[in-house]
Protein backbone atom coordinates (compact mmCIF):
# COMPACT_ATOMS: atom_id res chain seq x y z
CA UNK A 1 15.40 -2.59 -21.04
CA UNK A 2 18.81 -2.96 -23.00
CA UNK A 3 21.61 -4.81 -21.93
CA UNK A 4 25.05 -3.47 -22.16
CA UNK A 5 27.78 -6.67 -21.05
CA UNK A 6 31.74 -5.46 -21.54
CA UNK A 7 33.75 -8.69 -21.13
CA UNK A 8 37.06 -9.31 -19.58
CA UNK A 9 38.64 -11.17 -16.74
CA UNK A 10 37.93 -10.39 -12.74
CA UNK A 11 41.31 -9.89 -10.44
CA UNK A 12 43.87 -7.12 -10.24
CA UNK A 13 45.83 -8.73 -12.39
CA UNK A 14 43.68 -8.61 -15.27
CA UNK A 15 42.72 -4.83 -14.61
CA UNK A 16 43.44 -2.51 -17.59
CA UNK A 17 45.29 -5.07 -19.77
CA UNK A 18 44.00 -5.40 -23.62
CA UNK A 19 41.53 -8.15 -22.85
CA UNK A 20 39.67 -6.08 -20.59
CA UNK A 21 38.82 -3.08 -22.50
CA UNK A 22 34.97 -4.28 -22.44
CA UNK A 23 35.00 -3.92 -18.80
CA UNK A 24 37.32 -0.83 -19.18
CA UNK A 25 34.54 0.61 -21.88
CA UNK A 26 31.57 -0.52 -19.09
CA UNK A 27 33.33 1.47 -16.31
CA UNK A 28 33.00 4.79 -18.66
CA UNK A 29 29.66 3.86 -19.44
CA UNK A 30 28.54 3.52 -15.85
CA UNK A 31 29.84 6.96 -14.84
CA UNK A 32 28.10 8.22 -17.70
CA UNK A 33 24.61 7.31 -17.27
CA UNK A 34 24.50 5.82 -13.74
CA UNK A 35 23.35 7.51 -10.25
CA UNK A 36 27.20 7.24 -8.73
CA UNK A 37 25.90 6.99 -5.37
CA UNK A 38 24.45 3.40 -6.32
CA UNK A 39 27.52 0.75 -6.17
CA UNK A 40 27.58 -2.53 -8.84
CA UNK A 41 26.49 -5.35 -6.77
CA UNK A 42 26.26 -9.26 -7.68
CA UNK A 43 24.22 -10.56 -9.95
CA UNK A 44 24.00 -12.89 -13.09
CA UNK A 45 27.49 -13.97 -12.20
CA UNK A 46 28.26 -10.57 -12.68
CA UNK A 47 29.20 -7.07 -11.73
CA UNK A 48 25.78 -4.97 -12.61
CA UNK A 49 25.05 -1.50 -12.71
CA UNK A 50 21.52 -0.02 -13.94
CA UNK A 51 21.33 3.41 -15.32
CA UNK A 52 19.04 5.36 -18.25
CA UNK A 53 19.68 6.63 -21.14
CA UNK A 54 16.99 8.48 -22.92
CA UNK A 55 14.22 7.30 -20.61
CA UNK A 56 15.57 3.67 -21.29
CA UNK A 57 16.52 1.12 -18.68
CA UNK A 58 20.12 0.00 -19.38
CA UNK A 59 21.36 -2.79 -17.39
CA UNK A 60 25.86 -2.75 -17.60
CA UNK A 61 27.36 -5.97 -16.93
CA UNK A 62 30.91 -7.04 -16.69
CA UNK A 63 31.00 -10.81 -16.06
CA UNK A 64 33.05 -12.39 -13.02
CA UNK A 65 33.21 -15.70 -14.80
CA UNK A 66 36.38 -15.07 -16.47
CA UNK A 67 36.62 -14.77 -20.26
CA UNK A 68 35.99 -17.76 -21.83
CA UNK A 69 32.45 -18.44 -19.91
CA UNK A 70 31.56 -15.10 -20.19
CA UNK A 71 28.09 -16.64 -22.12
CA UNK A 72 26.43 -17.41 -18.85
CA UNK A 73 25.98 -14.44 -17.52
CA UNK A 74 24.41 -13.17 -20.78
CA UNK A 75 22.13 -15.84 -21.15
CA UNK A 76 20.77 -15.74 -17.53
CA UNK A 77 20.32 -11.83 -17.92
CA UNK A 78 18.12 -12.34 -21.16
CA UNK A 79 15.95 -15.08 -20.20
CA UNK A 80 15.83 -13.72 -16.12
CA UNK A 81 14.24 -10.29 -18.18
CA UNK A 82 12.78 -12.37 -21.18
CA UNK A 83 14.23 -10.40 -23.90
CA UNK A 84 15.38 -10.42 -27.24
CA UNK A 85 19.27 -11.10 -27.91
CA UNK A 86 18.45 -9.09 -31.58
CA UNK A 87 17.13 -6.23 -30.62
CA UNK A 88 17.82 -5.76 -26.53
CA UNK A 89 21.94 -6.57 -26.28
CA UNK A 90 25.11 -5.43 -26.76
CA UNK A 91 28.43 -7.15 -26.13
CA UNK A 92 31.66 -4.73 -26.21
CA UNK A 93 35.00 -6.54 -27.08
CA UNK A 94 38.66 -6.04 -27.29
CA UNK A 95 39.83 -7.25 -31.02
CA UNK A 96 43.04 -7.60 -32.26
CA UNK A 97 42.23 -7.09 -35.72
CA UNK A 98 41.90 -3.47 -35.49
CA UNK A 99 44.22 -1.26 -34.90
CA UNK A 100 44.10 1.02 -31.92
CA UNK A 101 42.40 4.00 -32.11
CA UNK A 102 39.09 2.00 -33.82
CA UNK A 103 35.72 0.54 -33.31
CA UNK A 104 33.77 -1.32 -35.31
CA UNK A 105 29.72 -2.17 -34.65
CA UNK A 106 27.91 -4.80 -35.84
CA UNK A 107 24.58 -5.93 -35.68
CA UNK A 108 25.45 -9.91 -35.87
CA UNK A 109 28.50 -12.51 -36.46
CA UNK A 110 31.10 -14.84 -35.81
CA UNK A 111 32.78 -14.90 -33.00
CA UNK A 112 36.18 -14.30 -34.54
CA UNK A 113 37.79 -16.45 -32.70
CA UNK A 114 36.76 -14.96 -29.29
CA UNK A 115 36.45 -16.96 -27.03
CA UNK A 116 34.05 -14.83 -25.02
CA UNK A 117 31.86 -14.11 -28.00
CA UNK A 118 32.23 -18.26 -28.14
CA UNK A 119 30.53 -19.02 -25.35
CA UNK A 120 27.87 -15.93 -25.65
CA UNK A 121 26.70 -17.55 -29.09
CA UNK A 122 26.73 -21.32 -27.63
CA UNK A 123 24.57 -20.36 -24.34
CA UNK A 124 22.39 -18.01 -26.46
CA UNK A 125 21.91 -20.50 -29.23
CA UNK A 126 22.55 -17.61 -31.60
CA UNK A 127 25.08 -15.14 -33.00
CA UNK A 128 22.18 -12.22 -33.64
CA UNK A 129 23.27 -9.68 -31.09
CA UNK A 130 25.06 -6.60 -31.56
CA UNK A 131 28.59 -6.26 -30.55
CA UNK A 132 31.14 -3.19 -30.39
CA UNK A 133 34.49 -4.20 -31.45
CA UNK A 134 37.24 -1.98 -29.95
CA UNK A 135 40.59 -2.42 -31.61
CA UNK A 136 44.02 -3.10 -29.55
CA UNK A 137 46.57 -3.94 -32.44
CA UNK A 138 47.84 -7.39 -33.79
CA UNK A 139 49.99 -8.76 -31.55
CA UNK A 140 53.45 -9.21 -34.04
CA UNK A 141 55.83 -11.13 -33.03
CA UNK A 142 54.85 -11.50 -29.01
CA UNK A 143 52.08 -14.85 -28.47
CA UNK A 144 48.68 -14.29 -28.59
CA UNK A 145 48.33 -14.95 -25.19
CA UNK A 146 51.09 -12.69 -23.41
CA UNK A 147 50.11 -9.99 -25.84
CA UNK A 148 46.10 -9.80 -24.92
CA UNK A 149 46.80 -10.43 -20.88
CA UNK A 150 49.69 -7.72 -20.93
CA UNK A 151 49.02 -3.81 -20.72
CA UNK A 152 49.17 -1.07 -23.55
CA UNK A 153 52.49 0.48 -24.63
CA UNK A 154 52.36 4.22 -24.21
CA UNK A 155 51.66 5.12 -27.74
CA UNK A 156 48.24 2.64 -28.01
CA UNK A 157 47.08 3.79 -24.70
CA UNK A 158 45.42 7.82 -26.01
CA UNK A 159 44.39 5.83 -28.55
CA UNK A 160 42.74 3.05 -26.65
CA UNK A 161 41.09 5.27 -24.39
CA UNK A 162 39.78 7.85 -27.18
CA UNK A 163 38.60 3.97 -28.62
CA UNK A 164 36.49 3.57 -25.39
CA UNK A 165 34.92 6.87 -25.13
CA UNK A 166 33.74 6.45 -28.77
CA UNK A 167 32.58 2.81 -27.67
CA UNK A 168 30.42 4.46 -25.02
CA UNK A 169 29.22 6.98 -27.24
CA UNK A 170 27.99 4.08 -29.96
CA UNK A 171 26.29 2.53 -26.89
CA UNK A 172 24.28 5.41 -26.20
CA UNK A 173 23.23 5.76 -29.48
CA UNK A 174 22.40 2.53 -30.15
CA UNK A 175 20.10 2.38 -26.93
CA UNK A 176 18.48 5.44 -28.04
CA UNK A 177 18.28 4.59 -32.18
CA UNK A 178 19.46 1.51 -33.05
CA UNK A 179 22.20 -0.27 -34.37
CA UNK A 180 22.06 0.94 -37.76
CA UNK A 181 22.42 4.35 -36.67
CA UNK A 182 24.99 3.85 -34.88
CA UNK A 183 27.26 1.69 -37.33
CA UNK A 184 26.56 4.99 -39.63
CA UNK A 185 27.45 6.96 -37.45
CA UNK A 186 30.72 4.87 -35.42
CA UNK A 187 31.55 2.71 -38.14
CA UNK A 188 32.29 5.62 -40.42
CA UNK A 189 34.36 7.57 -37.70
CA UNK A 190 36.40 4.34 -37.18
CA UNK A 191 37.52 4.16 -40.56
CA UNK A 192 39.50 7.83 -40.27
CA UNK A 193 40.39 6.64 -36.96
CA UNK A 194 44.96 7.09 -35.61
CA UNK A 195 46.60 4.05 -35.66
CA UNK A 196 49.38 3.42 -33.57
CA UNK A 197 53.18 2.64 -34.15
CA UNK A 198 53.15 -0.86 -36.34
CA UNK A 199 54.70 -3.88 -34.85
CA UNK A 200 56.21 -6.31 -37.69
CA UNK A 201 54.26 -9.28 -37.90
CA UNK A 202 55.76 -12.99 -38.22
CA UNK A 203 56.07 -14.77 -41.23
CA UNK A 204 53.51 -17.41 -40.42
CA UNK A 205 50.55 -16.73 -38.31
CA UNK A 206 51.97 -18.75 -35.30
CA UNK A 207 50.60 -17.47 -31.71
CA UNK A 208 48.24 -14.95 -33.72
CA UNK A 209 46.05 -17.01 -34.49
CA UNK A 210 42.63 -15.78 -33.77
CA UNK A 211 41.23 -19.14 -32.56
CA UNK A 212 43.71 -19.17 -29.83
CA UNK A 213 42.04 -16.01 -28.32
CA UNK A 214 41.81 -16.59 -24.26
């Protein structure tokens, strides 16, 4: 089995903004390779859906923790199926520095300053997992804060959402051959990928600073 977790933040008013494009990219996934009459249901403090890709059990999470304790969930998934972090998951996440329009896979890391990718590492006790980056602009002049929580501007959203089906295609792919196939493959593709229209960025690094991530 592989485990696919997109993080974000439960409620309506989290739904669709820039923090929650893992649960955004999670929601394409599931209508890809899930049987739609089968609704997510509770469990590992979690939304879950199970589908196949490739004759291979993939088990989509979005976490109902919120954010910033998003490691939980992951951590009771892994030991509940006794599997390898390495080799068995994959954690998509929005990132603000990559522009819209990108993705970026890698098979291990820091955090970044993200807090969900944080707590992942701390519960696991490691930060060997893969993880699918999915750009959504620096924020420029607006917080950190506002700018994650708030919604796309019309010009990042085709972008964002060609962003996400990419993401979902790297997912399949690496279920089926592995990360480095699919960081050939995606990581390559991201590097020709549109960006959107530049916001000017302050003179000192202020409310963009990465650690302040939410």
């Amino acid at each position: 089995m592989k485990i696919v977790v997109g993080l974000g933040n439960p409620g309506i008013e989290y739904q669709r903004t820039r923090h929650n494009v893992g649960f955004d990219c999670v929601d394409r996934l599931a209508r890809r390779i899930c049987d739609p009459s089968q609704a997510a249901r509770a469990r590992f403090q979690a939304l879950a859906s199970e589908g196949e890709v490739g004759g291979e059990k993939v088990l989509l999470l979005k976490p109902m923790t919120y954010m910033n304790l998003s490691g939980s969930t992951v951590a009771e998934a892994i030991r509940f199926f006794k599997l390898d972090a390495t080799r068995d998951l994959l954690v998509i996440v929005d990132d603000i520095a990559l522009p819209c329009g990108a993705i970026r896979l890698r098979m291990d890391g820091s955090a970044g300053g993200h807090n969900g990718l944080a707590d992942i590492e701390s519960k696991l006790g490691t930060n060997r997992y893969s993880r699918c980056r999915i750009g959504v602009d620096a924020p420029g002049r607006i917080p950190q804060r506002d700018y994650v929580l708030g919604r796309f501007r019309e010009d990042q959203q085709p972008l964002v959402d060609e962003a996400i089906g990419l993401a979902c295609e790297a997912a399949e792919c690496w279920i089926t051959r592995g990360m480095t196939e699919a960081m050939n493959r995606f990581n390559r593709r991201a590097d020709d990928a549109p960006t959107s229209k530049k916001v000017p960025s302050p003179k000192s690094d202020g409310g963009t600073n990465p650690a302040n991530k939410n």
